[in-house]
Every structure is written in structure tokens, then in C-alpha cells.
Protein backbone atom coordinates (compact mmCIF):
# COMPACT_ATOMS: atom_id res chain seq x y z
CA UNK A 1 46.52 -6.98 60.74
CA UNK A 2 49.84 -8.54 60.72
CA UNK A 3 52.20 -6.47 62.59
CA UNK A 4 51.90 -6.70 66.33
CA UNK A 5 50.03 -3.99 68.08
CA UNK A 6 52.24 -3.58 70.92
CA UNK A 7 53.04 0.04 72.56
CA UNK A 8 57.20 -0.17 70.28
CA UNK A 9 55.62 0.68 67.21
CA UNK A 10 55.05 4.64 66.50
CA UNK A 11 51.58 5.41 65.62
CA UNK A 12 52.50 6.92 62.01
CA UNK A 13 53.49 3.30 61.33
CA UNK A 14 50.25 1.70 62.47
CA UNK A 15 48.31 3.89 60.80
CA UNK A 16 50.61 3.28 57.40
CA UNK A 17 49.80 -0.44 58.22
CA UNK A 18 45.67 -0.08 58.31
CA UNK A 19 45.99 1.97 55.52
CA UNK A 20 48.11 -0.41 53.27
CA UNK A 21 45.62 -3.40 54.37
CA UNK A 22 42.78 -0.72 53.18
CA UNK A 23 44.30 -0.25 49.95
CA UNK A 24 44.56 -3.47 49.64
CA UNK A 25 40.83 -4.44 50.69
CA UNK A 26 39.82 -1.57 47.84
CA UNK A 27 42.00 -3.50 44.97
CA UNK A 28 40.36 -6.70 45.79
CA UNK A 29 36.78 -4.93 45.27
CA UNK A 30 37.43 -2.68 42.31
CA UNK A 31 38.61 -6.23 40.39
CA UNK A 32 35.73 -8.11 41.98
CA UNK A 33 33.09 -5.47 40.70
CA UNK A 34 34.84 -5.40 36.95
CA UNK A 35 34.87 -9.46 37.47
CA UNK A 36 30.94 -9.18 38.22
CA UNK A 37 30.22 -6.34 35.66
CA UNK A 38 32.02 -9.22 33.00
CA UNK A 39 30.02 -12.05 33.92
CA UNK A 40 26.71 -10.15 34.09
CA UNK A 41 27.80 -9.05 30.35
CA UNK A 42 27.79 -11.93 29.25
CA UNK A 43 24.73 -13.01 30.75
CA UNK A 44 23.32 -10.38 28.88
CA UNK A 45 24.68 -11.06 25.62
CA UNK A 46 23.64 -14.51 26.04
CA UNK A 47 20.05 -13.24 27.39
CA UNK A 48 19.92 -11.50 24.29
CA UNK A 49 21.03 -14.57 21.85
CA UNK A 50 18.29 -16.63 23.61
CA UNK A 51 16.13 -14.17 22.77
CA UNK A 52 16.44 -13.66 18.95
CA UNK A 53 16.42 -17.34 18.57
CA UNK A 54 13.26 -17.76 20.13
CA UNK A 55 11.48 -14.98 18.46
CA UNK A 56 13.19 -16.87 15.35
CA UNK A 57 12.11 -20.09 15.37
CA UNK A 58 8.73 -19.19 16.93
CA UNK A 59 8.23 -17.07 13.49
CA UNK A 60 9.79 -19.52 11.40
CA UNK A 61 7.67 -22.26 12.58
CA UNK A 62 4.30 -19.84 12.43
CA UNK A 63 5.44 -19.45 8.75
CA UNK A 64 5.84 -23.18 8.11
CA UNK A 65 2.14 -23.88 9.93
CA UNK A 66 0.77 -21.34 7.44
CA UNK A 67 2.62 -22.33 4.17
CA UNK A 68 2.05 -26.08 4.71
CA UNK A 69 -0.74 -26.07 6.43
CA UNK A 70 0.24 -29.03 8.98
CA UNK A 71 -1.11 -29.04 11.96
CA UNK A 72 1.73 -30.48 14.12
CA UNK A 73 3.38 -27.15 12.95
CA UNK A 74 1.18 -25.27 14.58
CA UNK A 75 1.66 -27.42 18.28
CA UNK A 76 5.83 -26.67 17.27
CA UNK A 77 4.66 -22.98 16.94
CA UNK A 78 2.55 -23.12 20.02
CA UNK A 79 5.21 -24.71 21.70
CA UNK A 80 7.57 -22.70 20.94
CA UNK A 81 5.50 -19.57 21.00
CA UNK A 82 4.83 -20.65 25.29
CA UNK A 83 8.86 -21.06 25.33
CA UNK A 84 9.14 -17.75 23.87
CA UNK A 85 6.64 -16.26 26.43
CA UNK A 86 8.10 -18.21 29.66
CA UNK A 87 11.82 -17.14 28.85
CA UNK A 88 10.13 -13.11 28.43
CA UNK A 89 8.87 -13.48 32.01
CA UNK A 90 11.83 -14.79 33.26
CA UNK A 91 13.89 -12.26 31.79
CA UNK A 92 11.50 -9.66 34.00
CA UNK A 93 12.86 -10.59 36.96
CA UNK A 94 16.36 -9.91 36.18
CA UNK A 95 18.13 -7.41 34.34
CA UNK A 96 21.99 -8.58 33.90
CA UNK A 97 22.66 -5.23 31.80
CA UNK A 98 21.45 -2.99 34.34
CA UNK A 99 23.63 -5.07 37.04
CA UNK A 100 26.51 -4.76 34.86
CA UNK A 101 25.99 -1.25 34.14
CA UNK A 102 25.60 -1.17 38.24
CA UNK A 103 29.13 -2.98 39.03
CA UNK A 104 30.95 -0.52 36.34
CA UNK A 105 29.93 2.12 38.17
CA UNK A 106 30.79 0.65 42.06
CA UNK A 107 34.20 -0.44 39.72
CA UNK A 108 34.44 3.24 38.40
CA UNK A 109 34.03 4.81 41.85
CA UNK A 110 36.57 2.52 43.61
CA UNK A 111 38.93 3.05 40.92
CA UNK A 112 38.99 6.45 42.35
CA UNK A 113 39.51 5.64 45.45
CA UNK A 114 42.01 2.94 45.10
CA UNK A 115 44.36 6.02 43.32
CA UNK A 116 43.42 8.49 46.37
CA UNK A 117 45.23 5.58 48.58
CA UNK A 118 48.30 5.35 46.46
CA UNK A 119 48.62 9.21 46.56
CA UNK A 120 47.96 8.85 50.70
CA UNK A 121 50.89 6.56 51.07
CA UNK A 122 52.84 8.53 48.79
CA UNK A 123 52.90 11.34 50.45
CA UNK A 124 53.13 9.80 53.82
CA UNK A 125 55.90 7.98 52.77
CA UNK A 126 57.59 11.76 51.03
CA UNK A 127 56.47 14.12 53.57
CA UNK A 128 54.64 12.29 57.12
CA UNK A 129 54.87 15.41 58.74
CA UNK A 130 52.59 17.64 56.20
CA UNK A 131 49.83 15.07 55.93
CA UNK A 132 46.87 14.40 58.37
CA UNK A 133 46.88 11.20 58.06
CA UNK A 134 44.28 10.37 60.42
CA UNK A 135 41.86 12.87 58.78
CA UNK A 136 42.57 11.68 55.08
CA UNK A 137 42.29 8.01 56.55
CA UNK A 138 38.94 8.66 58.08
CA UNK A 139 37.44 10.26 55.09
CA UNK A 140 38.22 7.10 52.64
CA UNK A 141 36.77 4.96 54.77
CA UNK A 142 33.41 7.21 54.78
CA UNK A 143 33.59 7.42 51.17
CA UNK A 144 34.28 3.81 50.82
CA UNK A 145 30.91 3.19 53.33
CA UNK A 146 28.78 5.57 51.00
CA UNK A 147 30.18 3.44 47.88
CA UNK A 148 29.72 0.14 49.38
CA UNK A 149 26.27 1.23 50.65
CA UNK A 150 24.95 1.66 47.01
CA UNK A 151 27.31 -1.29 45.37
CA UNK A 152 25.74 -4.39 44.27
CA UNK A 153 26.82 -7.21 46.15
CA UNK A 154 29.40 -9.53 44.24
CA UNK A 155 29.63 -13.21 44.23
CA UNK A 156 32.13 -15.98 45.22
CA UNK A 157 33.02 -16.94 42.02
CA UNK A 158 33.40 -12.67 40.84
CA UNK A 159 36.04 -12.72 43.98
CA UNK A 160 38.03 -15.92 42.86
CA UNK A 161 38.12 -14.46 39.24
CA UNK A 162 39.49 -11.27 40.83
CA UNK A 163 41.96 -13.17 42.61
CA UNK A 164 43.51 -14.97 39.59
CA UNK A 165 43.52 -11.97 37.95
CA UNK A 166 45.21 -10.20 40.65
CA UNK A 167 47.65 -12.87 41.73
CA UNK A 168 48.37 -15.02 38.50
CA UNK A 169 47.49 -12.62 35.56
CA UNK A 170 49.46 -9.83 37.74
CA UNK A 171 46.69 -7.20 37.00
CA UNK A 172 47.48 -4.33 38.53
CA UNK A 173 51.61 -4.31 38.67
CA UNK A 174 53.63 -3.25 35.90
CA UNK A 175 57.50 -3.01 35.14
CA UNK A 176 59.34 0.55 34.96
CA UNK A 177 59.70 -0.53 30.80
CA UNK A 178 56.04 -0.94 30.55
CA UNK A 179 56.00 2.20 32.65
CA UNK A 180 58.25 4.42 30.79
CA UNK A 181 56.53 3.55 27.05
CA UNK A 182 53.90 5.49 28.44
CA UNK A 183 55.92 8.27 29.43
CA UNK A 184 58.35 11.38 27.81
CA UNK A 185 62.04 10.30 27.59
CA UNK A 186 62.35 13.31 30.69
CA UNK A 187 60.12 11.15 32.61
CA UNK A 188 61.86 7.64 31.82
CA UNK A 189 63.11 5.50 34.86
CA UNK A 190 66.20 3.42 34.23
């Protein structure tokens, strides 16, 4: 935390502060997760790609062995046929659709969460007095512990992705004109 913790600041602006740092924590993992759910769907696609071009040339090369009747043909189509069979075990022992599916869903959940902050520090920062901030504080951090509890974990490289997309690629901020194209005229800020 970067602001001092000694006894001049009010507690309303302490609490403000772990809560902004939160928020901030809970951007950082929403991106990572929808970082991780891209790479593992591509893994996928690609898992699938390898696939169909085994199963291709395996059948192609059976067909060859059996039209021309040439016996290195049939070592290719052995060959590739144990290729085929290695990459099918392989593929058993990990599923990068179901982890993708997996981090859309920890992405999905912390999306909500991430927008129950915003609304937090706006109304602490309309009306401190009719929020309990403590209470609201304390109950997105147990809702972040149950989400985290069932979340994949992420990697290093899903984080540094994130990043640049946060920090470079300025996911996440947008300009009042962006803003008001998505708005009524009534609702327009100049």
C-alpha cells in the first residue's frame, strides 16, 4: 500500500485506499484469465489442426499402401498410424478447451466483481456516509476467495499479456467520445 499508515489519515480514506489497490488486483486477474482463456484457444484450435492432419495422412497413406501395393507404404502408414496414436494419448492428458472454457468463466465471474468495485467507490466517493463500507469491503473479498478458490491458476506469460494489454493497448479506459457514442444525446458528456 502506498500511502503511509500513520494515525493523520481518517479511516474512510484507508479503507478507499485498500479498496482501490483491490480493484485494481481484480483488473489485473479478469485480463489475465481472458489472456489464459486466449492462449488455451488456440492451443485447442491447433490441437485440433494436428489432429485432422494426422488422421489425414495416416488414411491417405493406408490408401496409397493398398492401391500400390508397396510395402514401404505400409511402414509410412504404420508410422504414421503410431504418430496418430501417441499424439491421441497425449491429447488425454490435457484438455485446452475445457481450460479455456474454465478461465472464461473465472474471467466472467470477476468481470462481475470488478463492476461491484467501481459501483463501491462510486458511491463512497457520492455518499460515504450511507455506505458500509467495511461490510461491502469484506464481502468482495469473500466472494473474490470463493472465485479464486475454483479459478484455474494462470501463467507468467497470461499475466505479461494482461499487462500490455492493460498498460500499452489501454484496455480497459475509454474517452467521454467513445463513451457518449454509446449513449442517448440526454446522457452525452461534453
Amino acid at each position: 500500500m502506498e500511502a503511509s499508515m500513520s494515525g493523520n489519515q481518517a479511516p474512510e480514506s484507508v479503507n478507499v485506499q485498500v479498496i482501490r489497490e483491490s480493484f485494481g488486483r481484480v483488473v489485473y486477474s479478469h485480463k489475465t484469465h481472458e489472456k489464459a482463456r486466449e492462449m488455451a484457444s488456440a492451443r485447442a484450435v491447433a490441437v485440433k489442426w494436428v489432429n485432422i492432419a494426422l488422421t489425414t495422412l495416416t488414411s491417405a497413406s493406408i490408401l496409397s499402401t493398398v492401391i500400390t501395393d508397396q510395402k514401404v507404404l505400409l511402414y509410412v502408414s504404420s508410422g504414421l498410424a503410431g504418430l496418430a496414436l501417441a499424439f491421441t494419448i497425449f491429447q488425454l492428458s490435457f484438455d485446452p478447451a475445457k481450460e479455456a472454457e474454465r478461465h472464461r468463466s473465472a474471467a466472467n465471474e470477476l468481470w462481475y466483481v470488478r463492476e461491484k468495485y467501481v459501483h463501491l467507490l462510486s458511491d463512497i466517493a457520492t455518499d460515504p456516509t450511507s455506505v458500509d463500507v467495511v461490510r461491502r469491503r469484506d464481502e468482495l473479498m469473500e466472494e473474490l476467495k470463493s472465485i479464486y478458490k475454483l479459478a484455474p491458476d494462470t501463467t507468467s506469460r497470461a499475466y505479461r499479456r494482461a499487462q500490455k494489454a492493460l498498460q500499452i493497448h489501454e484496455d480497459m479506459t475509454f474517452t467521454n467520445e467513445e463513451i457518449n457514442r454509446f449513449l442517448p444525446d440526454s446522457l452525452r458528456v461534453d
